[in-house]
Protein backbone atom coordinates (compact mmCIF):
# COMPACT_ATOMS: atom_id res chain seq x y z
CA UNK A 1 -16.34 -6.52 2.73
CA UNK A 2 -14.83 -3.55 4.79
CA UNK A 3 -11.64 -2.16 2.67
CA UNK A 4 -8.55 -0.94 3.98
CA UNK A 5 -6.35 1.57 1.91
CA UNK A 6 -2.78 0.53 1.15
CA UNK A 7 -0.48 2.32 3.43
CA UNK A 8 0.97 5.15 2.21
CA UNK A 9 4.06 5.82 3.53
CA UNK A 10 7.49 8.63 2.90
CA UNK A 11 10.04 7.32 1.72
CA UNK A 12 13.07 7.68 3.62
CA UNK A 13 17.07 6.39 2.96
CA UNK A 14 18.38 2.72 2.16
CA UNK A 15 20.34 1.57 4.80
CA UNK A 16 20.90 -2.76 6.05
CA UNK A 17 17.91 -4.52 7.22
CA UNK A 18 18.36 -6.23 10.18
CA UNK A 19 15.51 -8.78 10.67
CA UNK A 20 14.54 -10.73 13.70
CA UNK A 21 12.45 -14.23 13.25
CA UNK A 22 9.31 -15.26 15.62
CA UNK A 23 8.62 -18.69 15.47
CA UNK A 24 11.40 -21.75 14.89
CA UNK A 25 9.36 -23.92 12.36
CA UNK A 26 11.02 -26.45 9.43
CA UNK A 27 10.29 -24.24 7.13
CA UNK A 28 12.13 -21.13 8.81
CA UNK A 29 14.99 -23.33 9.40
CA UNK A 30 15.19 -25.21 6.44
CA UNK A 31 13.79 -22.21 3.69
CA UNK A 32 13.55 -18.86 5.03
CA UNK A 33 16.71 -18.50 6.60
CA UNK A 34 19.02 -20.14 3.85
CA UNK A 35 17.11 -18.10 1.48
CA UNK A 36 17.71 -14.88 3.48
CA UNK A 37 21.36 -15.17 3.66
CA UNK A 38 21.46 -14.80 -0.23
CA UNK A 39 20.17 -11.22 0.33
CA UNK A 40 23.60 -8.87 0.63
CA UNK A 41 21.63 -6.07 2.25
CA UNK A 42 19.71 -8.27 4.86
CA UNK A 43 21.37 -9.44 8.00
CA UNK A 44 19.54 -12.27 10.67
CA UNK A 45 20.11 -10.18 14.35
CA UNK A 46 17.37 -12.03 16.57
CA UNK A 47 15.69 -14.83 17.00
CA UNK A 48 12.65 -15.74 19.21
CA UNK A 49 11.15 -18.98 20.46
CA UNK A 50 9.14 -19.63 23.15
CA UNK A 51 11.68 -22.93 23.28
CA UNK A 52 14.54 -21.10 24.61
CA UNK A 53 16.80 -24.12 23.26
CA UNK A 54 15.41 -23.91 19.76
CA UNK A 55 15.96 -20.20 19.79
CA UNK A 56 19.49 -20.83 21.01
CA UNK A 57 19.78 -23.72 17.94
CA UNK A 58 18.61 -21.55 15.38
CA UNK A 59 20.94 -17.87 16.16
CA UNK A 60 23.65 -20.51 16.21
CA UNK A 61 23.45 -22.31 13.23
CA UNK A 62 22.42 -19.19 11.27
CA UNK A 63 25.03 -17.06 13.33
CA UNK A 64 22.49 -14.67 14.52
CA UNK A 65 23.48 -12.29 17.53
CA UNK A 66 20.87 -12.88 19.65
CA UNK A 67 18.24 -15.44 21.08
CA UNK A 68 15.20 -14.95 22.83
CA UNK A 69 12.32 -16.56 24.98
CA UNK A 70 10.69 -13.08 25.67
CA UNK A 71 8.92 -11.92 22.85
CA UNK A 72 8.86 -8.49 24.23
CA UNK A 73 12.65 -8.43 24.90
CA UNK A 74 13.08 -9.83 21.40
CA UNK A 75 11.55 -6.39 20.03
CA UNK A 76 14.07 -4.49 22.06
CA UNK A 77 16.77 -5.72 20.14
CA UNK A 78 18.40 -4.17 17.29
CA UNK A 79 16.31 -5.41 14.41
CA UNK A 80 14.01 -3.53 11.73
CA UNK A 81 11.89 -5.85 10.44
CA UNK A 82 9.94 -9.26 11.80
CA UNK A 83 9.49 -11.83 9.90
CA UNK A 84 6.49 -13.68 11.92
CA UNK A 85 6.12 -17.12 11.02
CA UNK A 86 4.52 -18.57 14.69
CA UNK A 87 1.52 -20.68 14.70
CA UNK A 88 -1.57 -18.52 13.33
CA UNK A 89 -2.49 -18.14 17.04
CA UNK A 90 0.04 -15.98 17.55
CA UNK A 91 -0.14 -14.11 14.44
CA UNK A 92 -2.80 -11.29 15.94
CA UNK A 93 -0.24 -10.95 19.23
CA UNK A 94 2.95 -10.83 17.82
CA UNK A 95 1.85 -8.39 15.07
CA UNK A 96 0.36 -5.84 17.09
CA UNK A 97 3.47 -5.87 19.76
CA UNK A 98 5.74 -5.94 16.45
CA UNK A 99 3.99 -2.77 14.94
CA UNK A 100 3.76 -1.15 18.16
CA UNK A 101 7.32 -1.40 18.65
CA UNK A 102 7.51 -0.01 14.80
CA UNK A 103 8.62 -2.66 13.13
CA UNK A 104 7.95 -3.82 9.36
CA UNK A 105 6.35 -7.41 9.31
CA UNK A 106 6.89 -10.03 7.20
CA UNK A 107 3.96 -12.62 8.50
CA UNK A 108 3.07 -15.98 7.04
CA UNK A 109 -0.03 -16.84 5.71
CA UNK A 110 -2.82 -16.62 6.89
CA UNK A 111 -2.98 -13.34 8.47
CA UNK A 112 -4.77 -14.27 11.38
CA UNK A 113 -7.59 -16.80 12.81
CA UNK A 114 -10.48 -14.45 13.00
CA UNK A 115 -11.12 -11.58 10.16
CA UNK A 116 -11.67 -9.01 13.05
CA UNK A 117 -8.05 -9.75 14.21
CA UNK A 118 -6.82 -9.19 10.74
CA UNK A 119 -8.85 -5.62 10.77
CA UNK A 120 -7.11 -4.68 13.32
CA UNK A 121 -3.90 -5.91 12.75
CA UNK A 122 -3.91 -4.06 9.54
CA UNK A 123 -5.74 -0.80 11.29
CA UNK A 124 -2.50 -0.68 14.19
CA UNK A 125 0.46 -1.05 11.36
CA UNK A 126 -0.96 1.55 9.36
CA UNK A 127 -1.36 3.64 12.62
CA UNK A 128 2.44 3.52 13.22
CA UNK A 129 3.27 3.78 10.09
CA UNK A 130 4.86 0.41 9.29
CA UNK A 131 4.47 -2.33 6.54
CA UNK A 132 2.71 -5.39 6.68
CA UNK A 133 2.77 -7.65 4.11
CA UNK A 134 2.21 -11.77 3.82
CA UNK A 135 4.17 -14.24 2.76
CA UNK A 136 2.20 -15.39 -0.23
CA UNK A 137 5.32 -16.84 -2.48
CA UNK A 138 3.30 -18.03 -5.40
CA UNK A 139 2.66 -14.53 -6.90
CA UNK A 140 6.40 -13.83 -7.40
CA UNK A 141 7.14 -17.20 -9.90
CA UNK A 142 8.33 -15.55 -12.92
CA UNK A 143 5.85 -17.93 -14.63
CA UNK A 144 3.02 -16.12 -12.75
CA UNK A 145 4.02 -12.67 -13.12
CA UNK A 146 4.43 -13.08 -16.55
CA UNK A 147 0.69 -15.16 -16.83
CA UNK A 148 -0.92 -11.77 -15.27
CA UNK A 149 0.91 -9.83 -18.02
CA UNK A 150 -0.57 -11.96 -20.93
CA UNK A 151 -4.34 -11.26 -18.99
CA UNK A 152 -3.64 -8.05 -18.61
CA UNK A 153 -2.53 -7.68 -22.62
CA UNK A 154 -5.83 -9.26 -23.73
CA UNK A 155 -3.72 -11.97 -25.08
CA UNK A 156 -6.18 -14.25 -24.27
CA UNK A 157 -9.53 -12.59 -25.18
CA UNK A 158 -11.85 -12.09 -21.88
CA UNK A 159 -11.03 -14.24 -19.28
CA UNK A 160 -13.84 -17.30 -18.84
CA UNK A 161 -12.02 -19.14 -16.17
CA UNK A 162 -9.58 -19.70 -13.88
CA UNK A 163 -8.87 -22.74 -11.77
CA UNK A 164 -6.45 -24.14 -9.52
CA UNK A 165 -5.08 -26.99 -7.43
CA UNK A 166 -2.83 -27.57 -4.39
CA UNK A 167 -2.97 -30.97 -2.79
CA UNK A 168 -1.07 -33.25 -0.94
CA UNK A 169 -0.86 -35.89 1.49
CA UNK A 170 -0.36 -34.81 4.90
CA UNK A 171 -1.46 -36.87 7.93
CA UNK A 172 -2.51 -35.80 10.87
CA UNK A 173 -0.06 -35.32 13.48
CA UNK A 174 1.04 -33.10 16.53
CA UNK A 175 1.87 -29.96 14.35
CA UNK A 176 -0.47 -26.98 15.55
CA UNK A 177 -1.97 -27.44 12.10
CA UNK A 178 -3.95 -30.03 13.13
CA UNK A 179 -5.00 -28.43 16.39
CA UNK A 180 -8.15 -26.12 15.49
CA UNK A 181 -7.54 -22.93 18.06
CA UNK A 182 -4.14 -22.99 17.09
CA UNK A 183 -4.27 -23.53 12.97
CA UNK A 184 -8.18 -21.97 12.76
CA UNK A 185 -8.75 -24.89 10.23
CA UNK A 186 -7.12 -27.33 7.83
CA UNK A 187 -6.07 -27.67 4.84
CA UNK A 188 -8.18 -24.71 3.16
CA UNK A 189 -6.39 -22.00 5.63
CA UNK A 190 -2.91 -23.55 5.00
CA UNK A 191 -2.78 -24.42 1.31
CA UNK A 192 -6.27 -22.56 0.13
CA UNK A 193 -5.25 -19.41 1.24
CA UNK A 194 -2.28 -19.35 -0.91
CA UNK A 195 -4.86 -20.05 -4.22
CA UNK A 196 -7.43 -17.61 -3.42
CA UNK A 197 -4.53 -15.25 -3.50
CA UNK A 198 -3.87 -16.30 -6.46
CA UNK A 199 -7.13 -16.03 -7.86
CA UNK A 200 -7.30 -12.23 -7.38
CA UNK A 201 -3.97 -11.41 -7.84
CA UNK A 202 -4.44 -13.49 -11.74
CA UNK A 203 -8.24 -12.42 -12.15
CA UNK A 204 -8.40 -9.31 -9.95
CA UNK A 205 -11.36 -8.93 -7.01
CA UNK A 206 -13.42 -11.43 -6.08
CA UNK A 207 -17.48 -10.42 -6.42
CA UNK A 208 -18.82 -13.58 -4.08
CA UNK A 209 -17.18 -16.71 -3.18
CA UNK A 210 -18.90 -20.46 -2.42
CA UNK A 211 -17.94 -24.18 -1.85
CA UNK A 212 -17.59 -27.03 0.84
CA UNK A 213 -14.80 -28.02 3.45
CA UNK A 214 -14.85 -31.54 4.52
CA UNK A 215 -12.69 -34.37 6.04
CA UNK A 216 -12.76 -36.91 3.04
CA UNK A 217 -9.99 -38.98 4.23
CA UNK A 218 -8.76 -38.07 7.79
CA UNK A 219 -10.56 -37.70 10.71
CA UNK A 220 -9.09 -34.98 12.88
CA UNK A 221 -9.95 -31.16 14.28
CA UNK A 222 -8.97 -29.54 11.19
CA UNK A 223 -10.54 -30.29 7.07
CA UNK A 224 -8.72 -32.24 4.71
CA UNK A 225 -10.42 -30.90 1.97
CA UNK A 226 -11.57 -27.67 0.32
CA UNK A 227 -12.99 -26.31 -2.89
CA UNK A 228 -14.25 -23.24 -4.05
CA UNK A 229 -15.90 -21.29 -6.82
CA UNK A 230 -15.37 -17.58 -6.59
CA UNK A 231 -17.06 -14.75 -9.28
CA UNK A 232 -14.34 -12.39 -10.28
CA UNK A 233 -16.14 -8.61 -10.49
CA UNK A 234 -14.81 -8.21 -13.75
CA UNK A 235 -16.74 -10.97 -14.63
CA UNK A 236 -15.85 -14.77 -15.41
CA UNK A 237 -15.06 -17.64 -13.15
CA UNK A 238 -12.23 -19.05 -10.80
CA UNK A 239 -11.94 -22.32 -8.55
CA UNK A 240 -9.84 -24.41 -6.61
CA UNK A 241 -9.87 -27.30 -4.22
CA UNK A 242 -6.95 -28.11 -1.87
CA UNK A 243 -6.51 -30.86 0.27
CA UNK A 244 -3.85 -33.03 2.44
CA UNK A 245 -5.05 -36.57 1.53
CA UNK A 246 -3.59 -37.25 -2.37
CA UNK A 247 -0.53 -38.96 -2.69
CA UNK A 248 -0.53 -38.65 -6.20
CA UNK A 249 -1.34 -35.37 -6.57
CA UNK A 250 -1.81 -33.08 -9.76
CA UNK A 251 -1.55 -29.32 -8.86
CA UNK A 252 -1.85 -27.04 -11.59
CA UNK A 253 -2.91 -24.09 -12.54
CA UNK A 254 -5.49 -23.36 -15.75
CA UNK A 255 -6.62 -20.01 -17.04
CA UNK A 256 -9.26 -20.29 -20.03
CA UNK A 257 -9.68 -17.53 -22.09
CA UNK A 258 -12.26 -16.70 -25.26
CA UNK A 259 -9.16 -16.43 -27.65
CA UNK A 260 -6.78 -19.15 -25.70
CA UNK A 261 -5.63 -21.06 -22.60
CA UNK A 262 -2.38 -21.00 -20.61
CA UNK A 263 -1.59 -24.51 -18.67
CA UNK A 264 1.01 -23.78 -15.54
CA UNK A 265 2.77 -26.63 -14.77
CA UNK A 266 5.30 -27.79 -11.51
CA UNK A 267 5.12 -24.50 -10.08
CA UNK A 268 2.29 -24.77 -6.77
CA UNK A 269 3.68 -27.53 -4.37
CA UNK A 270 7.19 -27.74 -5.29
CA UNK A 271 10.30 -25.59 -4.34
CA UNK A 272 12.79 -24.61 -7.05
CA UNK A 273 11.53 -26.82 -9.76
CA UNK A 274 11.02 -26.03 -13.29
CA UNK A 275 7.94 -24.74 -13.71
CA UNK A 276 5.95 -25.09 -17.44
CA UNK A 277 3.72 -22.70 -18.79
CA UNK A 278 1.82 -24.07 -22.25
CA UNK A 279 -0.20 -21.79 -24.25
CA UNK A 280 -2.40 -21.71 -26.87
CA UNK A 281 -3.65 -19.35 -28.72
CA UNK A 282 -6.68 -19.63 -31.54
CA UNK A 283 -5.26 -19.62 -35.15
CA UNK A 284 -1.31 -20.02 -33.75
CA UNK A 285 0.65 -23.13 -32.41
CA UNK A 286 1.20 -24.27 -28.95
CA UNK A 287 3.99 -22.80 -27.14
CA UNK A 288 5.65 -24.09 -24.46
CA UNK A 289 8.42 -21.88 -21.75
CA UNK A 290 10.11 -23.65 -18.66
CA UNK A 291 11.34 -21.41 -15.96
CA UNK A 292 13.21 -22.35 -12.80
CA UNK A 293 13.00 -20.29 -9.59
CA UNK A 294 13.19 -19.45 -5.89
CA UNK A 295 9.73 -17.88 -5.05
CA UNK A 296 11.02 -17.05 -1.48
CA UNK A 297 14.09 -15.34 -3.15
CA UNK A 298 12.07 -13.21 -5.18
CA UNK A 299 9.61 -12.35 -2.87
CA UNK A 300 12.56 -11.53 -0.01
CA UNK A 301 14.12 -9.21 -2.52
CA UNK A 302 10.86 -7.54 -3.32
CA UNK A 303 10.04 -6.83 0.57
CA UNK A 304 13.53 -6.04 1.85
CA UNK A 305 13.17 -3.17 -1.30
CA UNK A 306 10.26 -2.33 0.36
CA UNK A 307 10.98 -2.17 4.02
CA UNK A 308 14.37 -0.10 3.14
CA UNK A 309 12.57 2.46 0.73
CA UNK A 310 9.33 2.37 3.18
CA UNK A 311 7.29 2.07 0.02
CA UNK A 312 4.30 -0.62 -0.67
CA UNK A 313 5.71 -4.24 -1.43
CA UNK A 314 3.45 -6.13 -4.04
CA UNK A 315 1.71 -7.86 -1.36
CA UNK A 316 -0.10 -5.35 1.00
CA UNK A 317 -1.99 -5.74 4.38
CA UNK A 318 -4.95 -5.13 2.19
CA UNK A 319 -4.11 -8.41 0.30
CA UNK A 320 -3.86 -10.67 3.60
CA UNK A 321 -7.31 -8.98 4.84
CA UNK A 322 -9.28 -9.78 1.76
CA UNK A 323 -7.76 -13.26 2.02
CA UNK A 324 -9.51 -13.66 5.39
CA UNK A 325 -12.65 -12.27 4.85
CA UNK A 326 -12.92 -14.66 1.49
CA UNK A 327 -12.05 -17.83 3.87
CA UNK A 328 -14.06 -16.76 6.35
CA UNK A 329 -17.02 -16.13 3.68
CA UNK A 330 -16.82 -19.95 2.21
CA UNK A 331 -16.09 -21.92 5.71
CA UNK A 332 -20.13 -19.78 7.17
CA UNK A 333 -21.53 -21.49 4.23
């Protein structure tokens, strides 16, 4: 896999962020944005759709100060950072203009459709010296921060394996996830992505990575259903499968270890519930901690520190570029 290095960048005075949105989804209007307006230092300036009405919806009911069908007039505007949350399509575009025009990104997963978009998405932000970093949530649960902790104490011996699921049932509709030039596949791009992240950010790189995408239920452009076995280079195991066809789904995440386990609970899948974590340890009891959280809070606060200081968040472009290359990888086998 080609490697890019994390962008180093000077770091200059805190000031307010003003951020302009691209892309007037559900989950802009009915996540992002509330969750933004918790931030004291962030303000919502801009907003761009190429639905000039939705646009117009959206800086109204979030009392932005401007709306936009022109994505290059959008940039103009007085805003500092982009969050990017288009169909994947429009990822590659919108971050290149974005960066050009030196703005920090904020872009939802995945990076791109292609991984020689995503190498050169990443290649032009570092150029102009601005931050790129993806909206992967799930690494800033309390609950999972603290898990990597735990590995990384040796609490539970060496790591054997590491496996996790993320399923739902979603059917097939007219969202551009179901429409393959616009999504660049199913459920393994839009709920996969998120766990492979997971994997290395809980079991560090990933040495090779193998499995199967299929529609098992629904017949449409995109798959319903992925799993995959990955080889961490530090040696044991991970896996997940993903899917949008279980309506009685059990997502979880388990990390077995040669001197205990940890059980994750409630945390992939659902928003602001209280997440479990059960471990157990050889020789001592089970223990059992609860934890309730905004992941998109947490993560917000982590890249608005970032874009203000110009210092790395803890997702990097490098993160969202590996995360392509590892899809990529599994759907050419």
């Amino acid at each position: 896999m080609k490697k890019f290095q994390n962008l180093k960048i000077n770091k200059g005075r805190s000031k307010k962020l003003n951020w302009g949105v691209a892309g007037c989804g559900n989950f802009l209007e009915n996540t992002f944005l509330p969750t933004l307006q918790q931030l004291k230092r962030s303000k919502l300036t801009s907003v761009y759709s190429s639905n000039k009405k939705r646009a117009e919806f959206i800086k109204q009911k979030f009392n932005a100060d401007n709306s936009f069908d022109d994505y290059k007039e959008f940039l103009k505007s007085d805003i500092d950072a982009i969050y990017i949350s288009s169909k994947n399509s429009d990822h590659y575009k919108q971050v290149i203009l974005a960066a050009k025009a030196g703005k920090h990104i904020l872009c939802e997963k995945p990076l791109s459709i292609t991984v020689e978009q995503a190498e050169e998405m990443v290649d032009v932000c570092n150029k102009n010296n601005v931050i790129l970093t993806i909206n992967y949530v799930f690494r800033h649960h309390p609950i999972i921060k603290k898990t990597k902790e735990f590995i990384e104490g040796n609490l539970l011996g060496k790591i054997v394996s590491i496996s996790a699921k993320f399923n739902f049932d979603y059917k097939p509709n007219d969202n551009f996830r179901f429409t393959l030039n616009e999504s660049g596949g199913g459920a393994l791009r839009d709920l996969g992505t998120h766990l492979i992240d997971l994997l290395r950010y809980l079991g560090g790189e990933i040495e090779s990575i193998s499995g199967a995408i299929d529609n098992v239920i629904y017949d449409s452009e995109v798959d319903d259903f992925a799993i995959g076995i990955v080889k961490f280079k530090n040696g044991g195991y991970g896996d997940f499968n993903v899917s949008f066809n279980v309506s009685e789904p059990v997502n979880r995440i388990e990390i077995l270890g040669h001197r205990g386990t940890i059980i994750i609970d409630k945390m992939i899948g659902q928003k602001h519930a209280t997440s479990k974590m059960t471990i157990s340890l050889e020789n001592e009891g089970r223990k059992a901690f609860r934890r309730r959280a905004n992941r998109q809070l947490y993560l917000l606060r982590d890249v608005q520190k970032a874009f203000l200081k110009n210092e790395n968040p803890l997702i990097t472009s490098y993160d969202g570029l590996v995360n392509m290359q590892l899809i990529t990888e599994l759907e050419e086998k």
